[in-house]
N, C-alpha and C. Protein backbone atom coordinates (compact mmCIF):
# COMPACT_ATOMS: atom_id res chain seq x y z
N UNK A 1 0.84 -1.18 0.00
CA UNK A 1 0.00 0.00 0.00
C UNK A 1 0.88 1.24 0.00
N UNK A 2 0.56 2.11 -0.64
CA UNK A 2 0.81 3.78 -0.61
C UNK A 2 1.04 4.79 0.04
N UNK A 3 1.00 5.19 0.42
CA UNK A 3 0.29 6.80 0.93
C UNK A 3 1.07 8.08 0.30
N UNK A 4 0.32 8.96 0.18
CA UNK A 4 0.26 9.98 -0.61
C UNK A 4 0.08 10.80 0.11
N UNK A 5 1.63 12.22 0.19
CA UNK A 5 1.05 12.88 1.17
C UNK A 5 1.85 14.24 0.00
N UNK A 6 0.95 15.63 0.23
CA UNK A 6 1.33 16.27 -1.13
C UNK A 6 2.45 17.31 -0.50
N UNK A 7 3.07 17.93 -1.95
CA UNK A 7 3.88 18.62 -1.18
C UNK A 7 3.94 19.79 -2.59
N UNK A 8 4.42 20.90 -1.89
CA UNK A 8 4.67 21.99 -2.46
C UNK A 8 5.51 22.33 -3.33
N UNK A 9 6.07 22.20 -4.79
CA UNK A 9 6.39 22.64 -5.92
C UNK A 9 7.11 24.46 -5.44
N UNK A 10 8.44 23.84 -5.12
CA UNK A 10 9.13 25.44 -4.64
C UNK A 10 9.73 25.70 -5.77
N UNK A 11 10.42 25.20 -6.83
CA UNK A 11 11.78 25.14 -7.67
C UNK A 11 11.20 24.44 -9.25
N UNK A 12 12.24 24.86 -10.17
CA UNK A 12 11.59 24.00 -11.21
C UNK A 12 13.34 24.40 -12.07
N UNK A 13 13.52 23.38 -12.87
CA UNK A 13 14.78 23.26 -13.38
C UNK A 13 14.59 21.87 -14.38
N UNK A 14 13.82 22.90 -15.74
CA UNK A 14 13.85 21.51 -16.57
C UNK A 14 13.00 20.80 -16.34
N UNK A 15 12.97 19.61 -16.52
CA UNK A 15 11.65 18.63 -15.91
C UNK A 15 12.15 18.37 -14.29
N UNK A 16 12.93 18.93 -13.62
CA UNK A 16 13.01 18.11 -12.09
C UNK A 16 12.30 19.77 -11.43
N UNK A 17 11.58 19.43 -10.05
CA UNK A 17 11.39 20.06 -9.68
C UNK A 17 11.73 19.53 -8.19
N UNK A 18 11.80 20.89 -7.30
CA UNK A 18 12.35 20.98 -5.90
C UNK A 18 10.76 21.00 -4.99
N UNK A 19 10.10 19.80 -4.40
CA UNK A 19 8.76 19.82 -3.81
C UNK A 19 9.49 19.59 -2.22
N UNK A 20 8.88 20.53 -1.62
CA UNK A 20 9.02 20.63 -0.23
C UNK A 20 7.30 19.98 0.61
N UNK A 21 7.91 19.06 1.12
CA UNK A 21 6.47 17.84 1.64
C UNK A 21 6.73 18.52 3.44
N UNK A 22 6.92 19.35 4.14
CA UNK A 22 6.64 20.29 5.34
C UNK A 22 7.97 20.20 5.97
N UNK A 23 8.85 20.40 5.16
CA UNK A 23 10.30 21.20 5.28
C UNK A 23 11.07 20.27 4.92
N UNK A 24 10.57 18.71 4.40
CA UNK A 24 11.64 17.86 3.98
C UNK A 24 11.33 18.40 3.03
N UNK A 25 12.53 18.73 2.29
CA UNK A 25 12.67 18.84 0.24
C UNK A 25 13.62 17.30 -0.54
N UNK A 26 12.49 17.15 -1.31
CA UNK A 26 13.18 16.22 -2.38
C UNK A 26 13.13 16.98 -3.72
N UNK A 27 14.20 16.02 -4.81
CA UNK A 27 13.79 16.47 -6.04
C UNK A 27 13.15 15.54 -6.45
N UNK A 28 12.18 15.65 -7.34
CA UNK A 28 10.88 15.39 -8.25
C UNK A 28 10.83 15.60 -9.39
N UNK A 29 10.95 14.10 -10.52
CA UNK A 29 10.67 14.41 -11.63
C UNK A 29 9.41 14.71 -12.66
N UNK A 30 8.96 15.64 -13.38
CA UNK A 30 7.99 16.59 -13.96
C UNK A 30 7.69 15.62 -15.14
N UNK A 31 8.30 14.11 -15.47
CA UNK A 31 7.76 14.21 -16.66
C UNK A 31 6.44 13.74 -17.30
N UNK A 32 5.66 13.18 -16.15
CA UNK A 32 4.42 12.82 -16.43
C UNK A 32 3.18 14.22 -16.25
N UNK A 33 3.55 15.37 -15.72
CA UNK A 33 3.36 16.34 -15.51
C UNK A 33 3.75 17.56 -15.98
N UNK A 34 3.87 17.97 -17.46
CA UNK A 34 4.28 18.99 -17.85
C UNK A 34 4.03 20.06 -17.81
N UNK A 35 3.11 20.21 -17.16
CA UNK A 35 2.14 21.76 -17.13
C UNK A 35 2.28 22.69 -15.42
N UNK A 36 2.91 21.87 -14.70
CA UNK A 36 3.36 22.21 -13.45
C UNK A 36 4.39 23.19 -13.20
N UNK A 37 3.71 24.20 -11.77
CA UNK A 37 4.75 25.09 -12.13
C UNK A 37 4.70 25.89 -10.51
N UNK A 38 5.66 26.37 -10.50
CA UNK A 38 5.80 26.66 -8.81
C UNK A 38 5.24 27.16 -7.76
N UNK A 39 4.97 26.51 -6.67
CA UNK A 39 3.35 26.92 -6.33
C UNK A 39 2.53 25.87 -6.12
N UNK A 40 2.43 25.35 -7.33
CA UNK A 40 1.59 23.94 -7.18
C UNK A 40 1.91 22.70 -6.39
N UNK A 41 0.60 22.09 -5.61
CA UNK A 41 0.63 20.74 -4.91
C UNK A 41 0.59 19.91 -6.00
N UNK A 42 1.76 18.90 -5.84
CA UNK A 42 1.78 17.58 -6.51
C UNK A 42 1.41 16.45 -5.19
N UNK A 43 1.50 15.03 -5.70
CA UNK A 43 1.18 13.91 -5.35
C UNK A 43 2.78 13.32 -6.37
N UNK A 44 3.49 12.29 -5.09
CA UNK A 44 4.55 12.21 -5.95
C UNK A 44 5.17 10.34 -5.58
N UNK A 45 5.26 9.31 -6.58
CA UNK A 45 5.29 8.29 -6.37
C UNK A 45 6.65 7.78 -7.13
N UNK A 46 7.58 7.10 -6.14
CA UNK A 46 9.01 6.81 -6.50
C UNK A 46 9.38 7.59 -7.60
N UNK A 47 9.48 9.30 -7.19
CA UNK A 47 10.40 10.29 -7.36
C UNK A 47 9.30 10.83 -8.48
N UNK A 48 8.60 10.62 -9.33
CA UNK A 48 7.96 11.14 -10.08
C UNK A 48 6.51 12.07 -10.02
N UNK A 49 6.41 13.07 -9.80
CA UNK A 49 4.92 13.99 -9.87
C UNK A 49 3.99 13.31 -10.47
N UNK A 50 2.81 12.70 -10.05
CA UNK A 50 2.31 11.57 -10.66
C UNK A 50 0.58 12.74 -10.99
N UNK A 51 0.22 13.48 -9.80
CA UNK A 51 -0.89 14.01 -9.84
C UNK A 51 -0.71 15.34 -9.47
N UNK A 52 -1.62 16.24 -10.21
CA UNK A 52 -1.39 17.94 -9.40
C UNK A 52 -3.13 18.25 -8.70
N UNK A 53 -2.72 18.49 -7.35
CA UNK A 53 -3.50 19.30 -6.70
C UNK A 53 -3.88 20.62 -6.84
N UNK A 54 -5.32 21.18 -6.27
CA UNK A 54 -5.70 22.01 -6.26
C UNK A 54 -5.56 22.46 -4.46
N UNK A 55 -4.87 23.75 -4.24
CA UNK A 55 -4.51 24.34 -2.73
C UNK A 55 -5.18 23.63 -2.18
N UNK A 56 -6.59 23.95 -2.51
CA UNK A 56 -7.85 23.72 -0.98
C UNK A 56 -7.60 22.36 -0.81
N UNK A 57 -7.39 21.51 -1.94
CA UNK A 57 -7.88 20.04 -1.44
C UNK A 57 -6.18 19.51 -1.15
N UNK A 58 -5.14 20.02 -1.51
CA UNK A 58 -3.99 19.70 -0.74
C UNK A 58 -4.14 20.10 0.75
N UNK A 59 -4.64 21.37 1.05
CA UNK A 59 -4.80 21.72 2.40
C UNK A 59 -5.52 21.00 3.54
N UNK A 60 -6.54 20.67 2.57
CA UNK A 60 -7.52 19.64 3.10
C UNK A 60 -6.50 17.87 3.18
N UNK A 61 -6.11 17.51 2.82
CA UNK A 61 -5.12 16.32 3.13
C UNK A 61 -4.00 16.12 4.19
N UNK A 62 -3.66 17.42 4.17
CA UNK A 62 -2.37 18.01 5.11
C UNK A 62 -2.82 17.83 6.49
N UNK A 63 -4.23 18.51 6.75
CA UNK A 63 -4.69 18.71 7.68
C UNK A 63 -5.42 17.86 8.36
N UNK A 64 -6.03 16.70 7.64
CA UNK A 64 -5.99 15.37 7.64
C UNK A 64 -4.99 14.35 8.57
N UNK A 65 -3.90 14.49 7.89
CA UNK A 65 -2.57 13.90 8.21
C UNK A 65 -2.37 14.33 9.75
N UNK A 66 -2.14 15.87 9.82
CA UNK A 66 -2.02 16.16 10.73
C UNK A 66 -2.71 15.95 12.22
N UNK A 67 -4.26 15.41 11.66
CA UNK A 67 -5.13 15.32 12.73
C UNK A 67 -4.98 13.85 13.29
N UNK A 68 -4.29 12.95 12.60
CA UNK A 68 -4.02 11.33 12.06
C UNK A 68 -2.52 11.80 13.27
N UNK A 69 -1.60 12.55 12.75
CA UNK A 69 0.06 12.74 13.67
C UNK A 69 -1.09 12.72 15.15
N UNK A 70 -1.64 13.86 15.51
CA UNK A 70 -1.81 14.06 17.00
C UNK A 70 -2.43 13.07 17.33
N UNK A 71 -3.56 12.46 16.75
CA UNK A 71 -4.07 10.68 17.21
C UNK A 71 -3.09 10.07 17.95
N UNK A 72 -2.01 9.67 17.23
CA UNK A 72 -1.27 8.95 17.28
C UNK A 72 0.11 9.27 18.29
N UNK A 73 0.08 11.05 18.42
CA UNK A 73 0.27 11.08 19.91
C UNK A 73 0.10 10.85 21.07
N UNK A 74 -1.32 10.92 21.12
CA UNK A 74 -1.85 10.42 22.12
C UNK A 74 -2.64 11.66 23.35
């Protein structure tokens, strides 16, 4: 199984782009995604931008997650 957690499109250089997922940064390759551009939430699966988000509903996932982290604090 998966999980998909989105991250923020800071950088762009060619097809790789620099996505910051809440201060970890990886690089991310653009090529199934050509229309992406900095700013934008991707969805990103063994290194590749697979899906682009819209803010609200990345925000809405994040915040999700986040409510899932403090659960699991306790």
């Amino acid at each position: 199984m998966c999980l998909a957690v989105p991250g923020k499109v800071i950088d762009i250089e060619g097809k790789t782009a620099v996505v910051d997922f809440g201060g970890v940064k990886r690089e991310v390759r653009l090529d199934l995604l050509p229309d992406v551009k900095v700013g934008d939430y991707v969805i990103v699966h063994t290194g590749f931008a697979i899906e682009k988000l819209d803010e609200k509903r990345a925000l809405e996932i994040l915040k999700a997650w986040a409510e899932v982290e403090r659960a699991l604090e306790g």
